[in-house]
Protein backbone atom coordinates (compact mmCIF):
# COMPACT_ATOMS: atom_id res chain seq x y z
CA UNK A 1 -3.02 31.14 74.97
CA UNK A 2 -4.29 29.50 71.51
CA UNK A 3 -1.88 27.86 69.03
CA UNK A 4 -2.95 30.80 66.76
CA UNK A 5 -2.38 33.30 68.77
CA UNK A 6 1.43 32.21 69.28
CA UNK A 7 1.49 31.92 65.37
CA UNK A 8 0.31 35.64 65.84
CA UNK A 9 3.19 36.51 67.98
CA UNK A 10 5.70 35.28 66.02
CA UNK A 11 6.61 37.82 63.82
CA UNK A 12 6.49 40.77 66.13
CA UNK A 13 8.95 38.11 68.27
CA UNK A 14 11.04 38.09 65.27
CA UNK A 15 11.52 41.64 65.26
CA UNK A 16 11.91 42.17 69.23
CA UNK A 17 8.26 43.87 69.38
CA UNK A 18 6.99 42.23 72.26
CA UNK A 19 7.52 42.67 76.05
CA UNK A 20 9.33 40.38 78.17
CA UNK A 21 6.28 38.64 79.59
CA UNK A 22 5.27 37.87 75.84
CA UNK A 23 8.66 36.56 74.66
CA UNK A 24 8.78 34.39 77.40
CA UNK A 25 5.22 32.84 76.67
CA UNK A 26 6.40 32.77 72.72
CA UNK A 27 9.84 30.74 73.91
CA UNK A 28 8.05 28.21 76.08
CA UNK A 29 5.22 27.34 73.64
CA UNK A 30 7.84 27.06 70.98
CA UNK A 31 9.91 24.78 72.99
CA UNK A 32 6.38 22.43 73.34
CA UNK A 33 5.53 22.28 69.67
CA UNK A 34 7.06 21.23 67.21
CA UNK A 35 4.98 22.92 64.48
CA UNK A 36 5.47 25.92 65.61
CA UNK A 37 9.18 25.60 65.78
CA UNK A 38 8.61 24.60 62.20
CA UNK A 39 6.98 27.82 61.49
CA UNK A 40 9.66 29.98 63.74
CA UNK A 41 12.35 28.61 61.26
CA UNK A 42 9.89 29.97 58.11
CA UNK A 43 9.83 33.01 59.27
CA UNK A 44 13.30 33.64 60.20
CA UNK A 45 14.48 32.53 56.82
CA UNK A 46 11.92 34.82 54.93
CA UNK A 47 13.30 37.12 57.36
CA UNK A 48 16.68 36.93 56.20
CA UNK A 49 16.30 36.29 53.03
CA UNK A 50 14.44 39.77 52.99
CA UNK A 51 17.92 41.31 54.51
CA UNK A 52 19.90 39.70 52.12
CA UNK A 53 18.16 41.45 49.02
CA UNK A 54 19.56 44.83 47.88
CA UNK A 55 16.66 47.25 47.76
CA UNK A 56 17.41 50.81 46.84
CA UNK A 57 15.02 53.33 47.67
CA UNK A 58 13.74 55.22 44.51
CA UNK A 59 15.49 58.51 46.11
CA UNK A 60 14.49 62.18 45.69
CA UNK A 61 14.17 61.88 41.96
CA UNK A 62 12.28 59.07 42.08
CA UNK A 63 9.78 60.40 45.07
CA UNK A 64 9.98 63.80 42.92
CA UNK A 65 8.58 62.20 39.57
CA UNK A 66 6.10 60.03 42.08
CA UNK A 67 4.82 63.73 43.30
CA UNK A 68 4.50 65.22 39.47
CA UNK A 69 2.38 62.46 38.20
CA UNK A 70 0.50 62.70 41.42
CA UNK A 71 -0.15 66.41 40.73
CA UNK A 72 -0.60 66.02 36.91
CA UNK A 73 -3.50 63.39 37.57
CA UNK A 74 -5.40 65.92 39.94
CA UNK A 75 -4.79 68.91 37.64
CA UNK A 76 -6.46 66.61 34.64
CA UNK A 77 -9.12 65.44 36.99
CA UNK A 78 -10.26 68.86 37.51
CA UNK A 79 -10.03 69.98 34.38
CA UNK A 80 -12.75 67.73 33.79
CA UNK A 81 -16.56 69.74 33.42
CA UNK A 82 -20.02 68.63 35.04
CA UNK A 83 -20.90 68.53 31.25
CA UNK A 84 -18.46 65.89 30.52
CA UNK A 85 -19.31 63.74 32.55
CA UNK A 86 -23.04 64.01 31.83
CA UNK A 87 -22.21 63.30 28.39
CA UNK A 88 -20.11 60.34 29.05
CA UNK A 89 -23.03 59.01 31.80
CA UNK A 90 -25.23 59.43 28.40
CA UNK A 91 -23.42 57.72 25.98
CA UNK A 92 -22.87 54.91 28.34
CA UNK A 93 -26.92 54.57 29.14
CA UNK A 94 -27.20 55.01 25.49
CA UNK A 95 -25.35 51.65 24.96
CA UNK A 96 -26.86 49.57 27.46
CA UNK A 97 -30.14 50.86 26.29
CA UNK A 98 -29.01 49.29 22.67
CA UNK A 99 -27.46 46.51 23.82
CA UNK A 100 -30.97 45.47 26.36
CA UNK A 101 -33.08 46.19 23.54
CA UNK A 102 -31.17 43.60 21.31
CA UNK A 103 -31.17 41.16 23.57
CA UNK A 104 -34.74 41.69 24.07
CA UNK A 105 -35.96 41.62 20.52
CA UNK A 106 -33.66 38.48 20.49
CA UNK A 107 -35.16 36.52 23.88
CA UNK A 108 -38.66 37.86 22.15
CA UNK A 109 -38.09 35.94 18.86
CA UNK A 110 -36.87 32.74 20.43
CA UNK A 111 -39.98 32.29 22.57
CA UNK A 112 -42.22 32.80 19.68
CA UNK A 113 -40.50 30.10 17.82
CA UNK A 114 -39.87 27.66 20.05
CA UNK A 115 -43.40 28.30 21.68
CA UNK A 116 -45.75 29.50 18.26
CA UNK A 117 -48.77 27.04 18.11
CA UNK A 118 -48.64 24.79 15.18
CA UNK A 119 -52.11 24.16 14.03
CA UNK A 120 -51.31 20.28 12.83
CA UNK A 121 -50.27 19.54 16.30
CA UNK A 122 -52.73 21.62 18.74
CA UNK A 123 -56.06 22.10 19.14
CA UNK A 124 -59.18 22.90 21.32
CA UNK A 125 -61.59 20.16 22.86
CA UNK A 126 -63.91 22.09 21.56
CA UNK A 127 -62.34 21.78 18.00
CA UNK A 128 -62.16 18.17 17.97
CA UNK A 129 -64.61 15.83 15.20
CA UNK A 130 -66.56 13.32 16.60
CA UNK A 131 -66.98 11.65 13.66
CA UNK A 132 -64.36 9.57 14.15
CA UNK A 133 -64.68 8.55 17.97
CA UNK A 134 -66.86 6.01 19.38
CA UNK A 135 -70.04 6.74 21.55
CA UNK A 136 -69.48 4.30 24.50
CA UNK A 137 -71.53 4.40 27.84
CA UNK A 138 -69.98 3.04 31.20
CA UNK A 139 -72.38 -0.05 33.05
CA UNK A 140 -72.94 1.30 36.81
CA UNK A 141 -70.45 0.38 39.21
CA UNK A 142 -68.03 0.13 36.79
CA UNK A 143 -64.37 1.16 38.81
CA UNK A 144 -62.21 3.79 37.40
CA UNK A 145 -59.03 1.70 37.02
CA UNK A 146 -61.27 -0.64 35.30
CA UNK A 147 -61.70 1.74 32.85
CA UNK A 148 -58.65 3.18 32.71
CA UNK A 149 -56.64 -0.02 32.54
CA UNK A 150 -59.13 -0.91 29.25
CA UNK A 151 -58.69 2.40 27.41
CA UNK A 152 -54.96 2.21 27.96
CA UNK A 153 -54.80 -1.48 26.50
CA UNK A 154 -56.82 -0.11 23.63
CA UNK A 155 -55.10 3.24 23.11
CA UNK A 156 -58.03 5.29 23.71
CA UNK A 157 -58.58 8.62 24.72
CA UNK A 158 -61.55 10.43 25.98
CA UNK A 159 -62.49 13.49 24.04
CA UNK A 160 -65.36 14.28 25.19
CA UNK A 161 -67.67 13.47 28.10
CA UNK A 162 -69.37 12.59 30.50
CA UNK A 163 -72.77 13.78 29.58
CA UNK A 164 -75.78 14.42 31.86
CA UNK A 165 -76.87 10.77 30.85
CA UNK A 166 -73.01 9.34 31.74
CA UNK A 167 -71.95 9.08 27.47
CA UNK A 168 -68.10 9.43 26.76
CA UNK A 169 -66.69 9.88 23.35
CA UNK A 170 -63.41 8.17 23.12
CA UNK A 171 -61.09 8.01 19.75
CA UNK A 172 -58.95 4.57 19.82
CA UNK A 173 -56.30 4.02 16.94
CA UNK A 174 -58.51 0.99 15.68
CA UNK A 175 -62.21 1.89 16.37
CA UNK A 176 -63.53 -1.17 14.62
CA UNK A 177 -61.45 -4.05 16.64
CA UNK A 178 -61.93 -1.09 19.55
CA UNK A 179 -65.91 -1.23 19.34
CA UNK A 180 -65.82 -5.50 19.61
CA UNK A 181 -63.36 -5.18 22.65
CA UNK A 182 -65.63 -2.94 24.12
CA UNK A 183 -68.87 -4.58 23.91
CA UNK A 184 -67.50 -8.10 25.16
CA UNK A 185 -65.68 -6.86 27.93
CA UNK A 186 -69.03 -6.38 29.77
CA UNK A 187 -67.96 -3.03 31.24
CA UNK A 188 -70.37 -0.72 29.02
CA UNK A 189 -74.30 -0.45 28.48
CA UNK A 190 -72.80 -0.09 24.77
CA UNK A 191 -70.42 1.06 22.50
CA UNK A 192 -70.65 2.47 19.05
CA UNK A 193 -69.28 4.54 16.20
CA UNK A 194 -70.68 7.76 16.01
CA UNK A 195 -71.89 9.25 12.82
CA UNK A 196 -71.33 12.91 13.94
């Protein structure tokens, strides 16, 4: 039998509730550990420390007074109508209904602030002048990273392109010093500012 099955038995040993066959397998496993000796020695000083206590039973008047609230608490209950509690389910709806719509007006208004579009800081592609980028147009062969690595040394960004004819309009923070690095590095047909 399993250790926890012992600590099972132990109270119903306690109180002589087990047959002889059980008491005997309770004793012996007892005898071989020493935790559960521990734990037989718990229980038999909860056990008497239970006996020791006083407790009065609440007597008649006590299990009289237990019956009248008993019956007073069923006689309210059913004095209780299918209207009342319809009304009470109502008002209750009624608040959560109030209380949701708050918190959705709320939730509402935060998004739109936190999320409105600020003109100065978006825009379309579409939307963007380029008067002030610079009409550039990649040799053949010319790798990707190539051109990546270039535009980010430059701090340029394409806008616009490729065309049909392979043109890309990129805006650099200084287009002048931008158009020179461009044109020496021997990476484009040519770069230069657009007039648009």
């Amino acid at each position: 039998m399993e250790y926890e099955k012992i600590i099972e038995l132990l109270p119903l040993y306690l109180n002589d509730q087990l047959s002889v066959e059980q008491i005997k397998l309770v004793r012996r496993m007892v005898d071989d550990s020493q935790s559960l000796q521990e734990e037989l020695i718990f229980l038999q000083s909860i056990k008497h420390s239970i006996k020791s206590e006083n407790i009065k039973s609440p007597g008649e008047w006590g299990f009289m007074r237990l019956k009248h609230d008993i019956l007073a608490e069923e006689s309210r209950s059913e004095h209780i109508t299918p209207s009342d509690v319809e009304k009470n389910k109502q008002g209750w709806w009624q608040k959560i209904a109030i209380a949701a719509s708050f918190a959705f007006v709320i939730q509402s208004g935060y998004i739109i602030q936190k999320y409105s579009i600020q003109p100065e800081r978006y825009h379309t592609l579409s939307a963007i002048e380029l008067k002030n980028a610079v009409k550039v147009k990649f040799m053949a062969g010319v790798s990707e990273s190539d051109i990546r690595t270039l535009l980010i040394n430059l701090e340029g960004n394409i806008v616009k392109g490729p065309s049909a004819v392979g043109i890309y309009y990129i805006i650099f923070e200084d287009r002048q010093s931008a158009v020179v690095s461009l044109n020496t590095s021997g990476l484009f047909e040519y770069a230069e500012l657009t007039q648009e």
